[in-house]
Protein backbone atom coordinates (compact mmCIF):
# COMPACT_ATOMS: atom_id res chain seq x y z
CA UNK A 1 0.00 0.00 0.00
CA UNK A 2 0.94 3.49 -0.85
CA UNK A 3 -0.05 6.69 0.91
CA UNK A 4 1.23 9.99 1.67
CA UNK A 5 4.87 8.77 0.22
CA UNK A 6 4.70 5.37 2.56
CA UNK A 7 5.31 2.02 1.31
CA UNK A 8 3.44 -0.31 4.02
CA UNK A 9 3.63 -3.83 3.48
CA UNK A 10 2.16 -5.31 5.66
CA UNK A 11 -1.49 -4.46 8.20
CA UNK A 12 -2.03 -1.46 10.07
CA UNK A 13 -2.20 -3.18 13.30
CA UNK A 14 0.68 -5.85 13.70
CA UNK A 15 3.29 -6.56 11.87
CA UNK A 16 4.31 -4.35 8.59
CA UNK A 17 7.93 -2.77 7.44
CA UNK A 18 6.79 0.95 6.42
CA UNK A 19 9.25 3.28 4.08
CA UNK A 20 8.58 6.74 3.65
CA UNK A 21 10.19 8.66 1.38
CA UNK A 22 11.62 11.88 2.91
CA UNK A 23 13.48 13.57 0.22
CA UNK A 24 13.10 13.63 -3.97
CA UNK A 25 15.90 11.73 -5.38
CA UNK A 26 18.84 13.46 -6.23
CA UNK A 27 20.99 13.70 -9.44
CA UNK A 28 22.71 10.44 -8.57
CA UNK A 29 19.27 8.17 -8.27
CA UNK A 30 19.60 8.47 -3.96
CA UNK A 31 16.78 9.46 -1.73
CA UNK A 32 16.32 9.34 1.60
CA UNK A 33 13.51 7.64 4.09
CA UNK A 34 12.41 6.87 7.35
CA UNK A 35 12.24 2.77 7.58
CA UNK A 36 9.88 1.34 10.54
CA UNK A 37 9.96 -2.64 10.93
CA UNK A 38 7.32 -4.55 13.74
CA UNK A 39 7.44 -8.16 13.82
CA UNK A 40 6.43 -9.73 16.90
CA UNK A 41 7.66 -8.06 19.90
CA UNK A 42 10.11 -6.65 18.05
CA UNK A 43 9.55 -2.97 16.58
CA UNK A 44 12.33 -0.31 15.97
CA UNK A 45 12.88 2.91 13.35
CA UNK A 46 16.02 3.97 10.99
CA UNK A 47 17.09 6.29 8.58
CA UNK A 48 18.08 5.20 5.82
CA UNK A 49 19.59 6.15 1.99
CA UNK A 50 17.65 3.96 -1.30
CA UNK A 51 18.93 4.05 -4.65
CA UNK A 52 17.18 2.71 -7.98
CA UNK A 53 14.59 -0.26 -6.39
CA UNK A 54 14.62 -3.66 -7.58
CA UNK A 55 11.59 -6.46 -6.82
CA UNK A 56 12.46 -10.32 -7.88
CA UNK A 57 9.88 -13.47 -8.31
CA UNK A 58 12.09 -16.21 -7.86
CA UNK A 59 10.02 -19.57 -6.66
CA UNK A 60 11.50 -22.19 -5.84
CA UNK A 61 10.77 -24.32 -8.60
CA UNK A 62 11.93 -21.67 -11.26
CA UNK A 63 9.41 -22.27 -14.06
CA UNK A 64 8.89 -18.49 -14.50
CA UNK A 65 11.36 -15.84 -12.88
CA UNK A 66 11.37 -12.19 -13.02
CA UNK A 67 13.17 -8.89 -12.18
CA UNK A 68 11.63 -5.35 -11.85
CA UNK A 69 14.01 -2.94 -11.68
CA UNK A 70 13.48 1.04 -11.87
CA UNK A 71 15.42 3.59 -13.31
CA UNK A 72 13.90 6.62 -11.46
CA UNK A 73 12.61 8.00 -14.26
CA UNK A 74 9.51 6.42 -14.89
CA UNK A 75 11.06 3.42 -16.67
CA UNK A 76 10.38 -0.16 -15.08
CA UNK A 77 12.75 -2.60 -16.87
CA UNK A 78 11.49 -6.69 -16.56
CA UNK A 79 13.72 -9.75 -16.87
CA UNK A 80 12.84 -13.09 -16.91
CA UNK A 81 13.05 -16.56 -17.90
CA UNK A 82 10.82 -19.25 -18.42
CA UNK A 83 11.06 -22.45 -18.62
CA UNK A 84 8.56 -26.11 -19.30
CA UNK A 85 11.18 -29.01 -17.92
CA UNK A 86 13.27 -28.11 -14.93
CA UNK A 87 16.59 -28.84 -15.55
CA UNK A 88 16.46 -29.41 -19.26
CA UNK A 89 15.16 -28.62 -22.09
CA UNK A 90 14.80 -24.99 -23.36
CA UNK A 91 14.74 -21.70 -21.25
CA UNK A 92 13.56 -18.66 -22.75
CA UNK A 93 15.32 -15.77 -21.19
CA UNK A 94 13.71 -12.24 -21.94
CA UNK A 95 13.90 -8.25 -21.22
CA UNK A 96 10.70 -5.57 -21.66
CA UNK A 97 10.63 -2.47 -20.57
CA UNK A 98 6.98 -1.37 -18.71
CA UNK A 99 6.03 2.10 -17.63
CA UNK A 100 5.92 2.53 -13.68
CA UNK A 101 1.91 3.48 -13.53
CA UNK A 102 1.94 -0.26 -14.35
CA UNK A 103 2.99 -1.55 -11.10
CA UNK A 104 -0.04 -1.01 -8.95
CA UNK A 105 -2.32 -3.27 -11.35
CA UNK A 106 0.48 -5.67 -11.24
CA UNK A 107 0.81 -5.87 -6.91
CA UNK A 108 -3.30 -6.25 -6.84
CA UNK A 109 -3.17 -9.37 -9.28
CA UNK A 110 -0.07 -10.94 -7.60
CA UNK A 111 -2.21 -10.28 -4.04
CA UNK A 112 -5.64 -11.64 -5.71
CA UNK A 113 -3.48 -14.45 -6.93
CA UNK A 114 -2.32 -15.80 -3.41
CA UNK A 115 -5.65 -15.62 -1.79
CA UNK A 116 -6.99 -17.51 -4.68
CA UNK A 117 -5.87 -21.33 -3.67
C-alpha cells in the first residue's frame, strides 16, 4: 500500500515494514527515508539512503522468474526466464521495458493471486 509517500507492506495493526520517502531523489538516483519494521515483539525505526529499487519473483521451482528494476525516471525494466522441464530442455530468457503506472495493477493481481488457492 501506498499513501502519503509510505510504502506499508504489511497491516495497520501488527506486523508491517513501512518506508517513507523523505526527500526527492537526487541527481545520482539516492533518496532518503524513514524505515519502521514490527514483527512480533520486536519494533524499531532507521534512517536510511535507497537508490534505484529492484523487486524479484524467484520460486523455488523456477518455471517463471522475473526482475523489476526502476530507473527513477519512470522506466520499469522486466527480466525473466521461463522455462517447461526443470533442468532441461529450453529456457527462454527475456527483457521488456513497462512504464511505472503499471505496477499497482500488477501488486493487486499478484495479491488476488495468493488468496486464490
Amino acid at each position: 500500500m501506498i499513501e502519503n509517500g509510505e510504502v506499508r507492506i504489511g497491516g495497520k495493526d501488527g506486523e508491517f515494514v513501512s518506508v517513507r520517502r523523505l526527500t526527492r531523489t537526487g541527481p545520482e538516483g539516492w533518496f532518503e527515508a524513514d524505515v519502521e519494521v514490527h514483527c512480533d515483539c520486536w519494533h524499531g525505526k532507521s534512517r536510511a539512503s535507497f537508490m534505484r529499487g529492484e523487486a524479484r519473483l524467484e520460486p523455488i521451482e523456477p518455471h517463471l522468474t522475473l526482475s523489476f528494476a526502476g530507473d527513477g525516471k519512470g522506466h520499469i525494466e522486466v527480466v525473466g526466464t521461463a522455462q517447461d522441464h526443470l533442468g532441461s530442455g529450453t529456457k527462454l530468457s527475456f527483457w521488456l521495458e513497462a512504464d511505472q503506472t503499471y505496477l499497482p495493477a500488477i501488486a493487486r493481481a499478484l495479491r488476488a493471486a495468493d488468496s486464490t488457492e
